[in-house]
Structure formats: C-alpha cells, structure tokens
C-alpha atoms as a PDB file:
ATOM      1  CA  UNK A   1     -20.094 -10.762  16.065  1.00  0.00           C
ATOM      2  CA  UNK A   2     -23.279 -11.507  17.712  1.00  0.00           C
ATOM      3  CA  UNK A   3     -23.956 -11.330  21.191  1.00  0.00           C
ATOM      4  CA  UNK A   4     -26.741 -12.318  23.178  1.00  0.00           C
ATOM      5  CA  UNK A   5     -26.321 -10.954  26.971  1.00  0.00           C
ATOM      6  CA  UNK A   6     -28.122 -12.554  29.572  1.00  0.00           C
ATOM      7  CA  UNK A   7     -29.106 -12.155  33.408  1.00  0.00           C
ATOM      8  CA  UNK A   8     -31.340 -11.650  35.800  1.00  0.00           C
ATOM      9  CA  UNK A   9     -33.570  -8.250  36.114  1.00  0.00           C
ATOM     10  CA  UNK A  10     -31.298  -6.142  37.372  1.00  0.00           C
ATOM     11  CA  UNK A  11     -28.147  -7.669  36.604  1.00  0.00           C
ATOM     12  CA  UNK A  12     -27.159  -4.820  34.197  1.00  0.00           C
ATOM     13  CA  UNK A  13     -27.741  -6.552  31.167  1.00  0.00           C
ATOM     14  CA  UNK A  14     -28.667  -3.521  29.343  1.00  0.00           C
ATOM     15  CA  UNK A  15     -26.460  -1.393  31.010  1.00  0.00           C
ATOM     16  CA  UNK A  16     -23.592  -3.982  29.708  1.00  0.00           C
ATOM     17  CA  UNK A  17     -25.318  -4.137  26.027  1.00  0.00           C
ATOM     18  CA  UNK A  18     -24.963  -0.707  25.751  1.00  0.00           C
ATOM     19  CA  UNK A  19     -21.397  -0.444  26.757  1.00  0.00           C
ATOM     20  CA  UNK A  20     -20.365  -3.409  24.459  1.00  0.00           C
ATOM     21  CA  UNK A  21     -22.878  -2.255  21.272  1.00  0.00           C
ATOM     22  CA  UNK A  22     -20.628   1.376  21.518  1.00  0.00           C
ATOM     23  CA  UNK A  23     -17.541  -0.366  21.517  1.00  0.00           C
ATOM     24  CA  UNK A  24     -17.818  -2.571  18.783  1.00  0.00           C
ATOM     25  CA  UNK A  25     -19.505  -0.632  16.870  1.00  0.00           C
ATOM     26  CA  UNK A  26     -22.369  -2.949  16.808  1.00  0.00           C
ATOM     27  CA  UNK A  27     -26.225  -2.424  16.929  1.00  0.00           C
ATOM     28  CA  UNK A  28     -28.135  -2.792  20.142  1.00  0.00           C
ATOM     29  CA  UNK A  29     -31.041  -4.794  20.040  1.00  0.00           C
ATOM     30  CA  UNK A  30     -32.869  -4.544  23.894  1.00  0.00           C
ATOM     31  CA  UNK A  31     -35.763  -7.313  23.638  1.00  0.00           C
ATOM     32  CA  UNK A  32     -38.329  -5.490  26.447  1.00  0.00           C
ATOM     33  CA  UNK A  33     -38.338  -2.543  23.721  1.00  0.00           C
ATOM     34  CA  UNK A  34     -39.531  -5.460  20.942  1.00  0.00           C
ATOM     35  CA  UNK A  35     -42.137  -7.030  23.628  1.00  0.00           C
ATOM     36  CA  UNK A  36     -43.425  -4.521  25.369  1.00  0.00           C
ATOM     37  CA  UNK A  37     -46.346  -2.528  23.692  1.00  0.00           C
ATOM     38  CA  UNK A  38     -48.571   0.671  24.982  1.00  0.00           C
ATOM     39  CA  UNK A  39     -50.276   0.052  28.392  1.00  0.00           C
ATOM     40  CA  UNK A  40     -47.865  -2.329  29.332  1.00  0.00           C
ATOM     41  CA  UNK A  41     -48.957  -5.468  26.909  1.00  0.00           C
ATOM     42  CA  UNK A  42     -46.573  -7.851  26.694  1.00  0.00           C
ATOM     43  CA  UNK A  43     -46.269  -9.324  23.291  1.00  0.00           C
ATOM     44  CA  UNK A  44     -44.457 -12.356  24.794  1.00  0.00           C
ATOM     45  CA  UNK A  45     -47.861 -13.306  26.518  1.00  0.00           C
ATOM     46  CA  UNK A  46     -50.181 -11.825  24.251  1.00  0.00           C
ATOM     47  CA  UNK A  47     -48.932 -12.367  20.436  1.00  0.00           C
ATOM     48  CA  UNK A  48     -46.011 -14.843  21.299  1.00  0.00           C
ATOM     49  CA  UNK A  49     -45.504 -15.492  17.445  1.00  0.00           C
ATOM     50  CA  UNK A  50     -45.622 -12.088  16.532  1.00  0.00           C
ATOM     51  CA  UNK A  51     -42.632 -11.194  19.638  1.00  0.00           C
ATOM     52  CA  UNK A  52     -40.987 -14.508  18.380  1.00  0.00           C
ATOM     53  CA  UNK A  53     -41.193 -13.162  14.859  1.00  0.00           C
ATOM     54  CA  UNK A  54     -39.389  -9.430  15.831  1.00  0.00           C
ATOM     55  CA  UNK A  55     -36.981 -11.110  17.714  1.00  0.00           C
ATOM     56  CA  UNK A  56     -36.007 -13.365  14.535  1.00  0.00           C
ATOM     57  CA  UNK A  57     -36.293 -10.397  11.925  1.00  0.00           C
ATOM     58  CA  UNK A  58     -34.012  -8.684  14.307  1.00  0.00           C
ATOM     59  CA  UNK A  59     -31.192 -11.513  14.958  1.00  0.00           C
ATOM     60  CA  UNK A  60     -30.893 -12.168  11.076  1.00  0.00           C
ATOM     61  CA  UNK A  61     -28.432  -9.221  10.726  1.00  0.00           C
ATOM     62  CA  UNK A  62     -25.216 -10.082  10.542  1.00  0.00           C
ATOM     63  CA  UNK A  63     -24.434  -8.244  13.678  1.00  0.00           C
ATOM     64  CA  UNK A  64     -25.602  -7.404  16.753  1.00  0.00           C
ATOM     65  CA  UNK A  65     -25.926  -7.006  20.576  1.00  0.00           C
ATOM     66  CA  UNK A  66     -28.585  -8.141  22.191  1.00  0.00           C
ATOM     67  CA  UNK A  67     -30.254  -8.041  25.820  1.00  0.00           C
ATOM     68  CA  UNK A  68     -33.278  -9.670  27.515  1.00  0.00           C
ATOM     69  CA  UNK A  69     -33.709 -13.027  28.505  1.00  0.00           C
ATOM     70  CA  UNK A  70     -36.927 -14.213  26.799  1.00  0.00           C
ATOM     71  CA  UNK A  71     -36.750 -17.886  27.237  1.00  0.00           C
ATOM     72  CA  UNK A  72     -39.747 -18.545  24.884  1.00  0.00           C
ATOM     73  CA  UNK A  73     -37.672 -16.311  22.363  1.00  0.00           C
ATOM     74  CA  UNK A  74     -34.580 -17.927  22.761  1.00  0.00           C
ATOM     75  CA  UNK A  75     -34.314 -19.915  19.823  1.00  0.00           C
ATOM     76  CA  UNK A  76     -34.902 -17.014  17.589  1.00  0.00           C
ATOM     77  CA  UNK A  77     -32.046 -15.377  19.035  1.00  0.00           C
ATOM     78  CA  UNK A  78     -29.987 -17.626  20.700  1.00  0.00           C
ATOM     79  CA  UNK A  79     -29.182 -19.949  17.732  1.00  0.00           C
ATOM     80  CA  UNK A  80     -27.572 -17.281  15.740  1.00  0.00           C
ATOM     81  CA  UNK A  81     -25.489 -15.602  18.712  1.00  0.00           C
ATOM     82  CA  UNK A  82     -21.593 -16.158  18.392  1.00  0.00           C
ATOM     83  CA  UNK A  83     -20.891 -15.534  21.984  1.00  0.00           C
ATOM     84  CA  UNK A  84     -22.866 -15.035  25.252  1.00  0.00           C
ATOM     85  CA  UNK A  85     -22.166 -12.334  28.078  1.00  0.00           C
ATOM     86  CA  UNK A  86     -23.692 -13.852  31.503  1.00  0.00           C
ATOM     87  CA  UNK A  87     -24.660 -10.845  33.867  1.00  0.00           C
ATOM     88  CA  UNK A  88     -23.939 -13.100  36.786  1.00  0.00           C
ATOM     89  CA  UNK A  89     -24.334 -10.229  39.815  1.00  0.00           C
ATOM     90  CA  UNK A  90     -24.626 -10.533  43.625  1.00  0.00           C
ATOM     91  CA  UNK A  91     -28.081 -10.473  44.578  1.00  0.00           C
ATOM     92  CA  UNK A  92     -27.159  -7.467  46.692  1.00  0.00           C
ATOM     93  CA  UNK A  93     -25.868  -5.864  43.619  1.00  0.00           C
ATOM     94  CA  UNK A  94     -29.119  -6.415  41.720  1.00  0.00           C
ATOM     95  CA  UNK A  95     -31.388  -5.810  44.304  1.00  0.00           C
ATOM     96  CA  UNK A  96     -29.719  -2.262  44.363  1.00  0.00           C
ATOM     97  CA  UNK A  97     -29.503  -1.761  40.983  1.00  0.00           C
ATOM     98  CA  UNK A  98     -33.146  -2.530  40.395  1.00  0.00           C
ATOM     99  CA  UNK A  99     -34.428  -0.484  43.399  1.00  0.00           C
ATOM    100  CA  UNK A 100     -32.173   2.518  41.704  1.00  0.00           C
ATOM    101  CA  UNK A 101     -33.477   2.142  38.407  1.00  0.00           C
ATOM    102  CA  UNK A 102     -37.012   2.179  39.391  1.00  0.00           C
ATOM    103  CA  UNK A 103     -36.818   5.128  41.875  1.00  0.00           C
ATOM    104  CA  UNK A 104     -34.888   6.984  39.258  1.00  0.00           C
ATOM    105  CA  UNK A 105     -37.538   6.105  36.235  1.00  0.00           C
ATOM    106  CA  UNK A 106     -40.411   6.762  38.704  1.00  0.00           C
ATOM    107  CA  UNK A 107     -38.998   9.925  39.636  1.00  0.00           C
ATOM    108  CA  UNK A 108     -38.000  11.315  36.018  1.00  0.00           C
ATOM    109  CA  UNK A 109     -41.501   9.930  34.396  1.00  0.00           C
ATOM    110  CA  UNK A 110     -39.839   9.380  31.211  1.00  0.00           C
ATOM    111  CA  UNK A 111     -40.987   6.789  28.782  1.00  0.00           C
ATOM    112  CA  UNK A 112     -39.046   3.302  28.792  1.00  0.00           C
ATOM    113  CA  UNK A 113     -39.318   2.195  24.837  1.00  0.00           C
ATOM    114  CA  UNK A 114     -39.744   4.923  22.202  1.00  0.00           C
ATOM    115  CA  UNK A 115     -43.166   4.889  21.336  1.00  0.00           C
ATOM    116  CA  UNK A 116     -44.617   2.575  24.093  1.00  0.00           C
ATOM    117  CA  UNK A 117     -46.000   5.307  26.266  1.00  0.00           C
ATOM    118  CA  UNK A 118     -44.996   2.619  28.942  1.00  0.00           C
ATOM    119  CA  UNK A 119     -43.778   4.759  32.455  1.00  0.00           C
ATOM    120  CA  UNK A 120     -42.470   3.297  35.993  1.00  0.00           C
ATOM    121  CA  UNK A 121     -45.068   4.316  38.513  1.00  0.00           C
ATOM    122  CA  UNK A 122     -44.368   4.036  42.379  1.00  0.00           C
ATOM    123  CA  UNK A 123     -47.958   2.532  42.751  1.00  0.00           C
ATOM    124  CA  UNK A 124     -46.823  -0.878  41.221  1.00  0.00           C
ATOM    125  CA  UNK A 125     -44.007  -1.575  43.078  1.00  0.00           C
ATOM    126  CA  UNK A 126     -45.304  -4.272  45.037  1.00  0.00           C
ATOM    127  CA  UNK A 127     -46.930  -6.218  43.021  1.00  0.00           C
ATOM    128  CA  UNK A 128     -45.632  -9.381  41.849  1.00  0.00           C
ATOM    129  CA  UNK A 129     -44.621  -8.452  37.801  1.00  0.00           C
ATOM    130  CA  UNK A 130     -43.038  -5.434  39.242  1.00  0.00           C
ATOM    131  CA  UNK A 131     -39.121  -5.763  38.178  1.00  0.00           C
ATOM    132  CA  UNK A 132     -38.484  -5.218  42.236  1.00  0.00           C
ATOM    133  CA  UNK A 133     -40.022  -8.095  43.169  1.00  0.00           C
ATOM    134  CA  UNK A 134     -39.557 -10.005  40.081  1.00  0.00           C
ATOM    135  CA  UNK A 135     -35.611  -9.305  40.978  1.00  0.00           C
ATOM    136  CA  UNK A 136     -35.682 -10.441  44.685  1.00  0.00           C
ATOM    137  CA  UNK A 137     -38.266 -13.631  43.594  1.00  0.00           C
ATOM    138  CA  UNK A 138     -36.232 -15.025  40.050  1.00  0.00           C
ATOM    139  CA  UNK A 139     -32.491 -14.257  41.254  1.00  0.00           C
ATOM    140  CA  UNK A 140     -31.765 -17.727  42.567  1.00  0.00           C
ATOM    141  CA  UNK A 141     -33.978 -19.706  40.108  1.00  0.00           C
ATOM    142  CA  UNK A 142     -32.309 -18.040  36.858  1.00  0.00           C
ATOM    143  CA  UNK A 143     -28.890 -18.336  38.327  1.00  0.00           C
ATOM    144  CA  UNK A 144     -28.943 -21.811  38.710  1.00  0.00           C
ATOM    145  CA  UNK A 145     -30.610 -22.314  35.111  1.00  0.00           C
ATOM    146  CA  UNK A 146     -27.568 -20.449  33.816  1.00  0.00           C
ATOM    147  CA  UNK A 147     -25.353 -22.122  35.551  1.00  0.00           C
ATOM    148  CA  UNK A 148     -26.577 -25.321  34.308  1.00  0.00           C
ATOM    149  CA  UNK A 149     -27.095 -24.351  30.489  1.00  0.00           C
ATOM    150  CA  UNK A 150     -23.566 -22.419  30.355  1.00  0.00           C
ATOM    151  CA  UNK A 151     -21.003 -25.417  32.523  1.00  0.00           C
ATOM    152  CA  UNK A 152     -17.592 -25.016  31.534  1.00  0.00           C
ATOM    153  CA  UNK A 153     -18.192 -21.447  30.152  1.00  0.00           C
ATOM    154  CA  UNK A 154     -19.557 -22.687  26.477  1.00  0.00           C
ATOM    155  CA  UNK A 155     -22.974 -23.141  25.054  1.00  0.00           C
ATOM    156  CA  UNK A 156     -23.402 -25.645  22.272  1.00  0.00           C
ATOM    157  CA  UNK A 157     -19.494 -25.003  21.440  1.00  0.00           C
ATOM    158  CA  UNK A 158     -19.726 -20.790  21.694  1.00  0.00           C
ATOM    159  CA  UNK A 159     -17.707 -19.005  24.507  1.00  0.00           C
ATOM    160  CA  UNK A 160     -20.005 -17.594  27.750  1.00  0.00           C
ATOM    161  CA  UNK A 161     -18.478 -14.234  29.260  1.00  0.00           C
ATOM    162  CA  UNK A 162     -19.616 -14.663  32.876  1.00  0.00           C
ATOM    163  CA  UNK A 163     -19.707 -11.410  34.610  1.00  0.00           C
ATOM    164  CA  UNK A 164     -19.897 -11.001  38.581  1.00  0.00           C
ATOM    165  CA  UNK A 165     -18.980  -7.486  38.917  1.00  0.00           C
ATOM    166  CA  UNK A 166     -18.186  -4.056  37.408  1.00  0.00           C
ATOM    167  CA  UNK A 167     -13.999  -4.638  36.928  1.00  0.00           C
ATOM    168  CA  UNK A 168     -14.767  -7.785  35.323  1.00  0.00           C
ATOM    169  CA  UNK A 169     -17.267  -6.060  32.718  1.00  0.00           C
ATOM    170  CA  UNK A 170     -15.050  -3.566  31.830  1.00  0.00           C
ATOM    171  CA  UNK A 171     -12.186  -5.978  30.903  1.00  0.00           C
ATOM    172  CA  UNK A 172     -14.186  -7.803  28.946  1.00  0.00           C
ATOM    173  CA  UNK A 173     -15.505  -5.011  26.928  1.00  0.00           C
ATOM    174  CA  UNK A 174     -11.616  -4.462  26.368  1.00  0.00           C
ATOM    175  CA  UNK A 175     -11.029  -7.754  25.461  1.00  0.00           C
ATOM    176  CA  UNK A 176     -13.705  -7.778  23.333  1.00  0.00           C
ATOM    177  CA  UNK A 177     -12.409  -4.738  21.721  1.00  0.00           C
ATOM    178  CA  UNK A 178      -8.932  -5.710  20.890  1.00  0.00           C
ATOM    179  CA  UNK A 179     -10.339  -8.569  19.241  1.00  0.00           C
ATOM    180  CA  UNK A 180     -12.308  -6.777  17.020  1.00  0.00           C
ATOM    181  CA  UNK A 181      -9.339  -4.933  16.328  1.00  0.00           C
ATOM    182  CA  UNK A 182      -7.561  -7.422  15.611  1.00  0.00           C
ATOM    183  CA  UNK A 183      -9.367  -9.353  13.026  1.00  0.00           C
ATOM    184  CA  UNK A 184     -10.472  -6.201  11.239  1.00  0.00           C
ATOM    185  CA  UNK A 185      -7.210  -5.399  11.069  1.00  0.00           C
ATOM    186  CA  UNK A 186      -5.855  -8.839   9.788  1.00  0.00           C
ATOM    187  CA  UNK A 187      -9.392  -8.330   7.252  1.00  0.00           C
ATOM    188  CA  UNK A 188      -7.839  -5.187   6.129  1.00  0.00           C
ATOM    189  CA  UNK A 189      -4.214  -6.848   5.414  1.00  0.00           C
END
C-alpha cells in the first residue's frame, strides 16, 4: 500500500500520515522534512531536481505513507501511490489548527526536521510564506484544485479518501486497517 495524503496547510495531513503510517505498519515519508534544509532553504525552489530526486528515491519502496503536497513533486510521488487520503477540512478547522501548531512550536522552540536546525519563530508570522497566512490565503484555491483533480472520488482509476473531519479520519484509518488485515491474512492462507 502506498498512500499519498494531501491537503491544505493545516488540514492535518501529517497529523493523519502519522496515524495511518502506525496502523499499517507502514513508513512515513513527510515531504517538508525532504525539502526543507538549514536556514529555512527550500529545496523545492532552490535545487528542484535534487527535492524531485528525494522524493522519487523515497516513493520507490514498495510501501509507504506519504504527506505534503508538492505539486512540482507530484509525479515522483503521485504516480506510484495506490490510494489518496484528501485532508478536506473546514477552513475554520485549519485556520485553528495552524494557529495551534505554530503557537505551540513557537513556544516549545524545538526543531521541525531532524537535522534542519529549522524553528517556528513568532517574528514571522505575518509574513506571506508564513504557514498562517499561507493557510488563510491557499485554502480556497487548493480546495477547488482537489476537487477538480479527485471528481467522483478516483484519480487516474485509484480510490481518494476525502476527509472533512476528525470521526471521518478515524474510520477510515479503521477501514484501512481491516483491509490490511484482511489481505495479509488471505496472503498468509
């Protein structure tokens, strides 16, 4: 299984990529850790083949969980995934989420990717990068590109898991679950 989970900042998309990656059993692949770099550089912007390269090394295991959205990644990714999780939230919901994560990584100081040395600082909040703002500014835009690219709840024949709310994640990661269950244990028989 390989699943790509997508969504606007904020949306809980790595929140959800956790929760799924621990139970399946799967690795969890979170593409700001692969892009973002030591004082902030964005490999995306800066090295796009080298990003577009970690992201392809990464989705040629055979499974896998991953988060980000990444549009000029998506092909690396994107084309191997066997299913896609939408993080489809209220902008209310986002716009809380966001506001929460930021105060709390602010507050805590601790490091956002292993090794990045990258830190939320209250000083950027308002500027226009700033997840915050990026949130409030994208939410409508990216929700109507997903609606368009996922109609009918498939993508180029694979299933899309749209998720508006919390209840709705959680039975999916069940349903998910019993799946994987399932075929493992018609595998084993």
């Amino acid at each position: 299984m390989r699943l790509v989970v997508v969504g606007t900042s904020g949306s809980g998309k790595t929140t959800m990529a956790k929760a799924l990656s621990r139970a399946l059993g799967l690795p969890q692949v979170e593409l700001d850790a692969l892009n973002w770099q030591p004082g902030w550089r964005a490999l995306s912007i800066d090295d796009p083949d080298e990003f577009f390269r970690r992201v392809a090394a990464a989705a040629a295991a055979e499974a896998w969980v991953m988060d980000g959205n990444y549009t000029k990644a998506r092909e690396a990714h994107w084309s191997r995934a066997t299913a896609f999780v939408w993080m489809d939230t209220a902008r209310w919901v986002v716009m809380r989420q966001v506001v929460w994560r930021s105060f709390n990584r602010a507050v805590t100081k601790r490091e956002l990717w292993p090794g990045s040395g990258n830190r939320e600082l209250f000083g950027k909040w308002l500027e226009k990068e700033h997840p915050i703002r990026w949130a409030w500014d994208t939410w409508l835009s990216n929700r109507a590109r997903y609606e368009q690219w996922f109609v009918g709840g498939m993508f180029e024949g694979r299933p899309v898991h749209r998720v508006t709310n919390s209840r709705e994640a959680k039975l999916l990661i069940e349903r998910l679950t019993a799946e994987v269950r399932s075929s493992r244990l018609a595998g084993a028989a």
